[in-house]
Protein backbone atom coordinates (compact mmCIF):
# COMPACT_ATOMS: atom_id res chain seq x y z
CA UNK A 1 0.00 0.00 0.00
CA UNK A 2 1.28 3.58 -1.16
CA UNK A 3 0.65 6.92 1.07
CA UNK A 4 -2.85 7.79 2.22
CA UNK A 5 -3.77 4.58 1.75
CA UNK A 6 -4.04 3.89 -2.64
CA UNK A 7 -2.95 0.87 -4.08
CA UNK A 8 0.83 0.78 -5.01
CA UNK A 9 0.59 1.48 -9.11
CA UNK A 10 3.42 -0.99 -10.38
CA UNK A 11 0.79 -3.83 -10.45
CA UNK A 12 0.12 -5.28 -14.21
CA UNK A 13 -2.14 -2.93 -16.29
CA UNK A 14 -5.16 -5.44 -17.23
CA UNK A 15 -5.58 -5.60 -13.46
CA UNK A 16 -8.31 -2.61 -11.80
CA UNK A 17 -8.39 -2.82 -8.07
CA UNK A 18 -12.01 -1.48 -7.18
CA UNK A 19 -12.57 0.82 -4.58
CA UNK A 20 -15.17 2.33 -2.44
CA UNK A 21 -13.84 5.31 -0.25
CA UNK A 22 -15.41 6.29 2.99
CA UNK A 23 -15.80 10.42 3.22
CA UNK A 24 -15.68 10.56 6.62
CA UNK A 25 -12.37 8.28 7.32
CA UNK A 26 -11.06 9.72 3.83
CA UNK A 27 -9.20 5.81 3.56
CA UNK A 28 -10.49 2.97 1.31
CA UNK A 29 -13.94 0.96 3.82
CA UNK A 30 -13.76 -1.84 1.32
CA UNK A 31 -10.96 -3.44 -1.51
CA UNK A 32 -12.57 -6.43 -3.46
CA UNK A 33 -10.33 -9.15 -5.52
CA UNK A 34 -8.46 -7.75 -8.50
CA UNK A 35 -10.74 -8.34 -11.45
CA UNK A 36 -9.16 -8.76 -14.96
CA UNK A 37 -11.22 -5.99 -17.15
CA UNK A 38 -9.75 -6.96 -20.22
CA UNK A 39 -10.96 -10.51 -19.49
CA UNK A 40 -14.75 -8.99 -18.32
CA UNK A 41 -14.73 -7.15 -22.15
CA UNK A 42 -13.87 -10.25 -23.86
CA UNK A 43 -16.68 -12.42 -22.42
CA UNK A 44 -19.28 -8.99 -23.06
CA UNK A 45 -17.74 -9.03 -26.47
CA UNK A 46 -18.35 -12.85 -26.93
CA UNK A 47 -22.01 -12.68 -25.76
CA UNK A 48 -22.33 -9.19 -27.35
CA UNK A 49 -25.67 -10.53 -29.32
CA UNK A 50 -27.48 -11.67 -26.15
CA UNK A 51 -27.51 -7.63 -25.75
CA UNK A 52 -28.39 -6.57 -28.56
CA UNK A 53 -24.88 -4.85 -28.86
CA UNK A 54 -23.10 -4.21 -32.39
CA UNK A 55 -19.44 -3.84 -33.15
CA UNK A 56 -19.77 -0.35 -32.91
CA UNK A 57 -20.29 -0.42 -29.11
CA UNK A 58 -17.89 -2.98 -28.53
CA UNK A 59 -15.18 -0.69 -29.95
CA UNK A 60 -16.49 2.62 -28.02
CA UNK A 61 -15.87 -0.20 -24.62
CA UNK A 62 -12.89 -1.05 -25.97
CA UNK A 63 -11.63 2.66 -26.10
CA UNK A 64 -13.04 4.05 -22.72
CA UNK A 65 -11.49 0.91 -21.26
CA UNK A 66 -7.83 1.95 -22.58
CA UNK A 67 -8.31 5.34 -20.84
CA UNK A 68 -8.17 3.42 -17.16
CA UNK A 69 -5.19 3.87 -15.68
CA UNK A 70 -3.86 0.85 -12.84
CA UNK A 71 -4.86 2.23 -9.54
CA UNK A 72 -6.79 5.21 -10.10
CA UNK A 73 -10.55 3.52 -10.08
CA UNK A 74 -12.75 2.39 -12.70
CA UNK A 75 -14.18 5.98 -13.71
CA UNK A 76 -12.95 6.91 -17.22
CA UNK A 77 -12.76 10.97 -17.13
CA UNK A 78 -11.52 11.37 -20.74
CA UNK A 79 -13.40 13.98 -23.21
CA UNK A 80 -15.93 12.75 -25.59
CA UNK A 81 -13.84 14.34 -28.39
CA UNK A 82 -10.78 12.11 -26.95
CA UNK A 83 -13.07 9.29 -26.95
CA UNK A 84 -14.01 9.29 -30.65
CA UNK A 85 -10.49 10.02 -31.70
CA UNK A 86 -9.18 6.94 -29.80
CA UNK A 87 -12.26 4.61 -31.52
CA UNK A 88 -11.40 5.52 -34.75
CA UNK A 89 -12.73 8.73 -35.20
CA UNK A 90 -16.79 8.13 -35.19
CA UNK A 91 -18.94 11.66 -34.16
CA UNK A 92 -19.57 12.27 -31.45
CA UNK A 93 -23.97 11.79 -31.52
CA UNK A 94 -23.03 8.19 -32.04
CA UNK A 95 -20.96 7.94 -28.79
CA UNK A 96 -23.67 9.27 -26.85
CA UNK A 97 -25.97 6.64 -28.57
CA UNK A 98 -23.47 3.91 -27.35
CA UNK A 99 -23.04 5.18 -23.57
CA UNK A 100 -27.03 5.57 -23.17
CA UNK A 101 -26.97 1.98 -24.64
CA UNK A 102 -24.41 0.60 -22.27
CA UNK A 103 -26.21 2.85 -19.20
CA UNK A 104 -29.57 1.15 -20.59
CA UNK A 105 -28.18 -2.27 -20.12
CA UNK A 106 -26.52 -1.60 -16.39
CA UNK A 107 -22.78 -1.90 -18.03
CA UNK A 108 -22.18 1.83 -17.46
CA UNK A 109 -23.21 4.99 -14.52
CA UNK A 110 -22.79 8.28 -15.55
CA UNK A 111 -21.80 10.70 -12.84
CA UNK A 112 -21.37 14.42 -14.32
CA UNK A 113 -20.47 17.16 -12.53
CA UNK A 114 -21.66 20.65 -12.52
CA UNK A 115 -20.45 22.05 -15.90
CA UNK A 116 -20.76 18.46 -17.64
CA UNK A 117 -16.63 18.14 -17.07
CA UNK A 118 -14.94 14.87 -16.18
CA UNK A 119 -12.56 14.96 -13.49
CA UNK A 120 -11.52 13.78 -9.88
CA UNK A 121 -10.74 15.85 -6.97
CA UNK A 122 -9.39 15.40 -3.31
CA UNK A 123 -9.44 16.38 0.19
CA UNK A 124 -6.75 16.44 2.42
CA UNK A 125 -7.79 13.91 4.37
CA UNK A 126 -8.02 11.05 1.14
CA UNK A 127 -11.53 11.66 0.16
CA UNK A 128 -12.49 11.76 -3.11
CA UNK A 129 -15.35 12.67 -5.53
CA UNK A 130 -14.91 11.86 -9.15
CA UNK A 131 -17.26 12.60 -11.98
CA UNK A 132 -16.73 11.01 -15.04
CA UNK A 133 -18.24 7.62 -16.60
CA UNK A 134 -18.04 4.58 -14.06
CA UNK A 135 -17.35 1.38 -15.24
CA UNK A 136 -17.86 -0.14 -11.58
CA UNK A 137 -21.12 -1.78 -12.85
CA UNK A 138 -19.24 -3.73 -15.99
CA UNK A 139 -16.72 -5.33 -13.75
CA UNK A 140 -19.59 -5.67 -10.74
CA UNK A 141 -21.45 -8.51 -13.39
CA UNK A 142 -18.05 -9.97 -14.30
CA UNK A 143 -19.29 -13.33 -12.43
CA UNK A 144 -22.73 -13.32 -14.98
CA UNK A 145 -20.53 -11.93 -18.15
CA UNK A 146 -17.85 -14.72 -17.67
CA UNK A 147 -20.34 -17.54 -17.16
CA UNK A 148 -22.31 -16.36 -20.24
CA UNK A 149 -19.64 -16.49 -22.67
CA UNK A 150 -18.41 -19.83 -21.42
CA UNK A 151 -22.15 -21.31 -21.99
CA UNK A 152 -22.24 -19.64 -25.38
CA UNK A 153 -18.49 -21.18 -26.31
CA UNK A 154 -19.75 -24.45 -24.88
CA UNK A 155 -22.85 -24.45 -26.81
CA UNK A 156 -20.87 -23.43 -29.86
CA UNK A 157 -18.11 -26.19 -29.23
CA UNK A 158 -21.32 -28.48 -29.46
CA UNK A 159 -22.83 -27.59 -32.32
CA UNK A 160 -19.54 -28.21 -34.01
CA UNK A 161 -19.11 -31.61 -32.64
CA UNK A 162 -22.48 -32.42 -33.37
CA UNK A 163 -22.22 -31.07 -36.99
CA UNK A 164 -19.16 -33.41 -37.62
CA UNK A 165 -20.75 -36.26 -36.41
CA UNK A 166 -23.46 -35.56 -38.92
CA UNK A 167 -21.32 -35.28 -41.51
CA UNK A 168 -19.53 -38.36 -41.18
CA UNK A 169 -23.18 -40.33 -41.19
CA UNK A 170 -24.01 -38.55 -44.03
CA UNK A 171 -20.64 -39.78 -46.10
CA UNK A 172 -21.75 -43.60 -44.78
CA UNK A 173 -24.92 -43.50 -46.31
CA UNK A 174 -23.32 -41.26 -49.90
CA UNK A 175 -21.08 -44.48 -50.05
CA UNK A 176 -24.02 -46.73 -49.79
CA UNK A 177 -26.80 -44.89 -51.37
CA UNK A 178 -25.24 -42.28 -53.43
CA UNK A 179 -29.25 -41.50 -54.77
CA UNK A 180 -30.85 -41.55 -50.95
CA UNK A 181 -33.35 -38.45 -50.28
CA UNK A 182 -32.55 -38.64 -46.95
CA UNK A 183 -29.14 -37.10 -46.90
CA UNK A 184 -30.49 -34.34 -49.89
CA UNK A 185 -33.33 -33.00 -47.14
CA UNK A 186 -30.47 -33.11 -44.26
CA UNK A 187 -28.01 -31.06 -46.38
CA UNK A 188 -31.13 -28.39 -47.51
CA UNK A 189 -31.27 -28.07 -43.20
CA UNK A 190 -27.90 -27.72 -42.72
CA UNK A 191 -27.63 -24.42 -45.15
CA UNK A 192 -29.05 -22.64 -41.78
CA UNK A 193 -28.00 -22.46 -38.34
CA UNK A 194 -29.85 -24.58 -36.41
CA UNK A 195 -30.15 -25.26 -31.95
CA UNK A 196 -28.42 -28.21 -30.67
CA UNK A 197 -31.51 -29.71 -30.39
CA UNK A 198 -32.49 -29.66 -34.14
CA UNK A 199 -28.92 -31.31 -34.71
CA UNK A 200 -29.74 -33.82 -32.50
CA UNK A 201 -32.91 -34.26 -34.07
CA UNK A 202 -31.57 -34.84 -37.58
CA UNK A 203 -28.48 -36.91 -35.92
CA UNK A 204 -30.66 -39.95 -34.63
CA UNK A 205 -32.69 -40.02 -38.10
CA UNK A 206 -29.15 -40.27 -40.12
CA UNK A 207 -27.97 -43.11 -37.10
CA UNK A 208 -31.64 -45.00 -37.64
CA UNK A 209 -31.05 -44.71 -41.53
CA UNK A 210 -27.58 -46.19 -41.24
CA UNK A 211 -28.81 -48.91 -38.63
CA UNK A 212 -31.41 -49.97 -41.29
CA UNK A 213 -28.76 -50.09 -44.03
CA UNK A 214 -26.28 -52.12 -42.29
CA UNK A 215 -29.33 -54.70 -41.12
CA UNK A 216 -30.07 -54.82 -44.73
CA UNK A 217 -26.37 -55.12 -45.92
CA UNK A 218 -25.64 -57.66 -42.91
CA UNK A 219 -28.24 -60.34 -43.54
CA UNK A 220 -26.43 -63.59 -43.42
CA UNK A 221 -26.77 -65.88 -46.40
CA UNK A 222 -27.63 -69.38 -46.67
CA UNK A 223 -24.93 -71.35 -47.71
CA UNK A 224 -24.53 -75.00 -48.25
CA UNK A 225 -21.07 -76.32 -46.56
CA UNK A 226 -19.58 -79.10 -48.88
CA UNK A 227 -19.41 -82.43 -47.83
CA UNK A 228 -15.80 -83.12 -48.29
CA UNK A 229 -12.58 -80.76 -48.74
CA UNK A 230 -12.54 -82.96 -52.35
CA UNK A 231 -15.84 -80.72 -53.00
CA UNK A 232 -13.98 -77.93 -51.40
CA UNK A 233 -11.25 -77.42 -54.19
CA UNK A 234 -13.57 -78.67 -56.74
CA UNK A 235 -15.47 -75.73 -55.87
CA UNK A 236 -13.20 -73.27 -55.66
CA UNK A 237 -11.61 -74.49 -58.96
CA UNK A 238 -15.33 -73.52 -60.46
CA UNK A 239 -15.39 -70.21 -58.72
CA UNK A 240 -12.28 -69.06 -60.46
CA UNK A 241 -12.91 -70.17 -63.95
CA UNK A 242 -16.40 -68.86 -63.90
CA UNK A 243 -14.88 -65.46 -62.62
CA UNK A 244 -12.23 -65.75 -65.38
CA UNK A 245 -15.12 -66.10 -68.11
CA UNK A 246 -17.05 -63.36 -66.72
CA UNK A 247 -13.84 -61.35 -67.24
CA UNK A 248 -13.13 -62.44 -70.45
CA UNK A 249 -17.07 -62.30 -71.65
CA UNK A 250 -17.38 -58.62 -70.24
CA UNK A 251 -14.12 -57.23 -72.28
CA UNK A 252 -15.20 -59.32 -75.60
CA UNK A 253 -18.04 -57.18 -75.70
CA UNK A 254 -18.25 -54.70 -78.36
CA UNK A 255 -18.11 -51.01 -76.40
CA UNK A 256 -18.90 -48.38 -78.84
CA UNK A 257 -14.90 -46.77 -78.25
CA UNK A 258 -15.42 -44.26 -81.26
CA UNK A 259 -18.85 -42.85 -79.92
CA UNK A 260 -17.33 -43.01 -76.48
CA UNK A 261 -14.55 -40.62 -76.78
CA UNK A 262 -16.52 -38.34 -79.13
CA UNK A 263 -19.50 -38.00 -76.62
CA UNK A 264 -17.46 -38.24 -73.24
CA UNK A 265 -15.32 -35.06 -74.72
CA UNK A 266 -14.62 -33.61 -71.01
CA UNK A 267 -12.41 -37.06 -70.15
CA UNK A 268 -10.99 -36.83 -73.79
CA UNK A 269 -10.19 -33.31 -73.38
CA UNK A 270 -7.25 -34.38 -70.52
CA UNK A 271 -5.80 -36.57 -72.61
CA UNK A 272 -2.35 -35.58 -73.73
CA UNK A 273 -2.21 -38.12 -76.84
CA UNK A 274 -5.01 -39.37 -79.04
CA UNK A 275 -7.26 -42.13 -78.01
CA UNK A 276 -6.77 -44.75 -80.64
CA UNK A 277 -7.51 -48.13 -78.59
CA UNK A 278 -8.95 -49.68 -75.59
CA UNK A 279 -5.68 -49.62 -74.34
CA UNK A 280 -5.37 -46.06 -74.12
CA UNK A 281 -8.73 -46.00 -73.12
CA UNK A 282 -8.19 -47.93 -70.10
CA UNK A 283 -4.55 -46.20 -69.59
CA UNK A 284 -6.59 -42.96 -69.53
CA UNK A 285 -8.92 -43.55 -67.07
CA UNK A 286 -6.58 -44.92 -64.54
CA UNK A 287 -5.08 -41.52 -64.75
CA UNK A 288 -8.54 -40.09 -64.20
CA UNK A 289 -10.01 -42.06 -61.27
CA UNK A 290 -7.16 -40.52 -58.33
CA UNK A 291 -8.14 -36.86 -59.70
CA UNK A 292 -11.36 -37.75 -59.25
CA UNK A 293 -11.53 -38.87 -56.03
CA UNK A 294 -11.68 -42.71 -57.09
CA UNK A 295 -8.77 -44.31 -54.80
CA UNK A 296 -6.93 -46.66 -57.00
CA UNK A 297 -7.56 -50.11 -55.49
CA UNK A 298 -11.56 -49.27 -56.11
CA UNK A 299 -10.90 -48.80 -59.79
CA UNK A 300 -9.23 -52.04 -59.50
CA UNK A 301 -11.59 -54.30 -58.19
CA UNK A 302 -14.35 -52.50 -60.13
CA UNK A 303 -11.94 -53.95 -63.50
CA UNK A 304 -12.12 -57.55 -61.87
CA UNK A 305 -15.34 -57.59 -61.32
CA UNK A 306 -17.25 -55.66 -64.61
CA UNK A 307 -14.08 -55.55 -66.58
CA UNK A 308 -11.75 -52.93 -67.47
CA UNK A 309 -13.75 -51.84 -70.35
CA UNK A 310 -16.58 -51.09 -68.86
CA UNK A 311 -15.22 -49.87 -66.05
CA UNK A 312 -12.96 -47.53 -68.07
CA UNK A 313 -16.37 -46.60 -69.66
CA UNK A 314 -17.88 -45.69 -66.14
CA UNK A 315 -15.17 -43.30 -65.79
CA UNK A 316 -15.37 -41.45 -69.07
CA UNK A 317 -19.44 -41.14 -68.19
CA UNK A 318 -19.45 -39.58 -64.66
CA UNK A 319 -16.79 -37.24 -65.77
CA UNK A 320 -19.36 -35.82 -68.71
CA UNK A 321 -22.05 -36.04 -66.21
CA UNK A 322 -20.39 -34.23 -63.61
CA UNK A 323 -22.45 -31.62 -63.11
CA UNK A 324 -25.15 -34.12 -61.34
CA UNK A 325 -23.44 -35.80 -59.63
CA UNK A 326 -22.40 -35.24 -56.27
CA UNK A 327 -19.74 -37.64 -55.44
CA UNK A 328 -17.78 -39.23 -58.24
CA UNK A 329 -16.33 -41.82 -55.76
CA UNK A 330 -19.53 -43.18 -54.10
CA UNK A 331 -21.08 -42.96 -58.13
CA UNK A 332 -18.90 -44.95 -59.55
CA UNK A 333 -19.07 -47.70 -56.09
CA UNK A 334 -22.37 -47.80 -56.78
CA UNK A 335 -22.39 -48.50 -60.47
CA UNK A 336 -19.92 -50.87 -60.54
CA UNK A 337 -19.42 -52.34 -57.11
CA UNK A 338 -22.87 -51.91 -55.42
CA UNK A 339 -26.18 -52.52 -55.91
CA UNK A 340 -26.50 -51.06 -59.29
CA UNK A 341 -24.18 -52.61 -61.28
CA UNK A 342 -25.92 -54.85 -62.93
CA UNK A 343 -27.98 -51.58 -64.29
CA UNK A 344 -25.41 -50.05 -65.57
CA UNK A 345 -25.28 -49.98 -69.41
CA UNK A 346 -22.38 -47.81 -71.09
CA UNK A 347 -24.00 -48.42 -74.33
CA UNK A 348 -27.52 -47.48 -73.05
CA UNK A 349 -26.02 -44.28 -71.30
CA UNK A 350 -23.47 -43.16 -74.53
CA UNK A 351 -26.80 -43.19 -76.48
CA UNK A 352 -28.83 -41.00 -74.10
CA UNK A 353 -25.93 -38.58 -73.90
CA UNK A 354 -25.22 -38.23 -77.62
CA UNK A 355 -28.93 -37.62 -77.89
CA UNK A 356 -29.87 -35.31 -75.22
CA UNK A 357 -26.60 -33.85 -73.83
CA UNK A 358 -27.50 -36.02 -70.18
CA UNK A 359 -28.54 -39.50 -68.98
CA UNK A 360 -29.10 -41.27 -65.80
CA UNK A 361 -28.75 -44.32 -64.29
């Protein structure tokens, strides 16, 4: 403690030490705890729209706080014309507007003196009377501030967490149903800011979807064991050569290559040398799949199972159709690898396109 009883003023400058003075003992009746102001401005700045406060009068706070010196109260006594200056030089009608705002809301007293001045003055014996704008009711809510804008971070941590998790149930079902109407509605929602309780709400329908699809998916098959490991290897013998023929019968078939670089001209387009073969074809589309967000191994076993042709073809396709389609990766799963691959008709779909510019499948 300094002379006639004030606080010592080498303490840090975001710390105010609040003080009431008694007149008649001219010393300080009661100290309370150091409060950080800056910390008190930040949380009012956080929850600013709870108030109904703008930028603007977070600035004009921001400026009247700089003006508090460490140890000399929490009564700023600077000029309205130093006031604007310091904000950034708005007129002075507006700062008016934001001080009866900030009185209005109980942030803010206003004790003028006589001729309207703002200053502090002294009697010998410590007391003091100062007249100025008092910022004593700010840091007096600092408790309700604080615990506001930790509720509002919380609450915004959650909604974040929640929107994630929505995401990531809305890729699950893209890579199983790239067509459901489900995850179109929940993306249309999600264009607007929505309560946690709304993302909770479309949450559970996505997890219920997904539970349905994996029951679906997950149905065990009835299988016939073999009676012998002689039937075992006979079996698998069959497996493979009636996978090799499917192979072999998928790429014998005639795929229209002339009409499908002509029509497909966005894949062609990339291509640094001219398409004269299935092999290029093929060598092509490899190249196109990883740009496309098609991981390589997919492209793969979508070759080994449809063929390379036709899988080659699939590529060329969703690239001209990529303005309706979403996701080129969960697409080309589906036609291929999923459930509709056995719709899928490159010739059928080359026609459509050369005809009317679009096709679906």
């Amino acid at each position: 403690m300094g002379r006639n009883g004030r606080r010592s003023t080498n303490m840090a400058f975001t710390k105010l030490s609040v003080q009431t003075f008694d007149v008649g003992k001219g010393t300080p009746a009661t100290t309370t705890p150091e409060t950080d102001i800056w910390a008190v401005f930040r949380a009012l700045r956080d929850s600013r729209s709870l108030f109904g406060l703008r930028p603007g009068h977070v600035q004009t706070l921001q400026a009247m706080l700089s003006f508090l010196k460490p140890g000399h109260g929490d009564t700023v006594f600077a000029s309205n014309d130093a006031i604007c200056r310091r904000v950034g030089g708005i007129d002075e009608r507006t700062l008016r507007r934001h001080i009866d705002r900030f009185i209005e809301l109980g942030f803010m007293k206003r004790h003028d003196s006589p001729n309207r001045k703002r200053y502090r003055v002294k009697s010998s014996e410590g007391q003091s009377i100062s007249y100025g704008l008092s910022l004593a009711p700010l840091l007096e809510r600092a408790g309700e501030l604080l615990a506001t804008a930790q509720a509002m971070e919380n609450a915004r941590r959650d909604r974040v967490f929640l929107r994630k998790q929505i995401l990531t149930k809305l890729a699950q079902i893209d890579e199983a149903d790239p067509e459901n109407e489900l995850t179109h509605q929940v993306r249309r929602v999600l264009r607007r800011k929505l309560s946690i309780a709304e993302y909770h709400t479309l949450l559970g329908e996505l997890e219920a979807q997904c539970k349905q699809m994996s029951t679906a998916v997950d149905a065990p098959e009835t299988m016939k064991l073999p009676a012998n490991d002689g039937q075992t290897v006979r079996h698998h013998s069959k497996s493979e050569k009636e996978q090799k023929d499917l192979e072999s019968r998928t790429d014998s078939e005639t795929l229209p290559l002339q009409t499908l670089t002509t029509v497909c001209d966005q894949a062609t387009s990339f291509a640094t040398n001219s398409l004269k073969n299935w092999h290029d074809v093929e060598s092509h589309a490899r190249t196109l799949a990883p740009m496309m967000g098609i991981h390589e191994s997919t492209f793969e076993k979508a070759a080994r199972k449809i063929g390379s042709q036709k899988a080659s073809c699939a590529i060329f396709i969703i690239l001209q159709m990529s303005t309706r389609i979403r996701d080129f990766g969960a697409y080309f799963h589906s036609i291929t690898l999923g459930r509709r691959e056995s719709d899928f008709n490159p010739s059928l779909l080359l026609e459509r396109l050369s005809r009317f510019g679009t096709a679906t499948t």
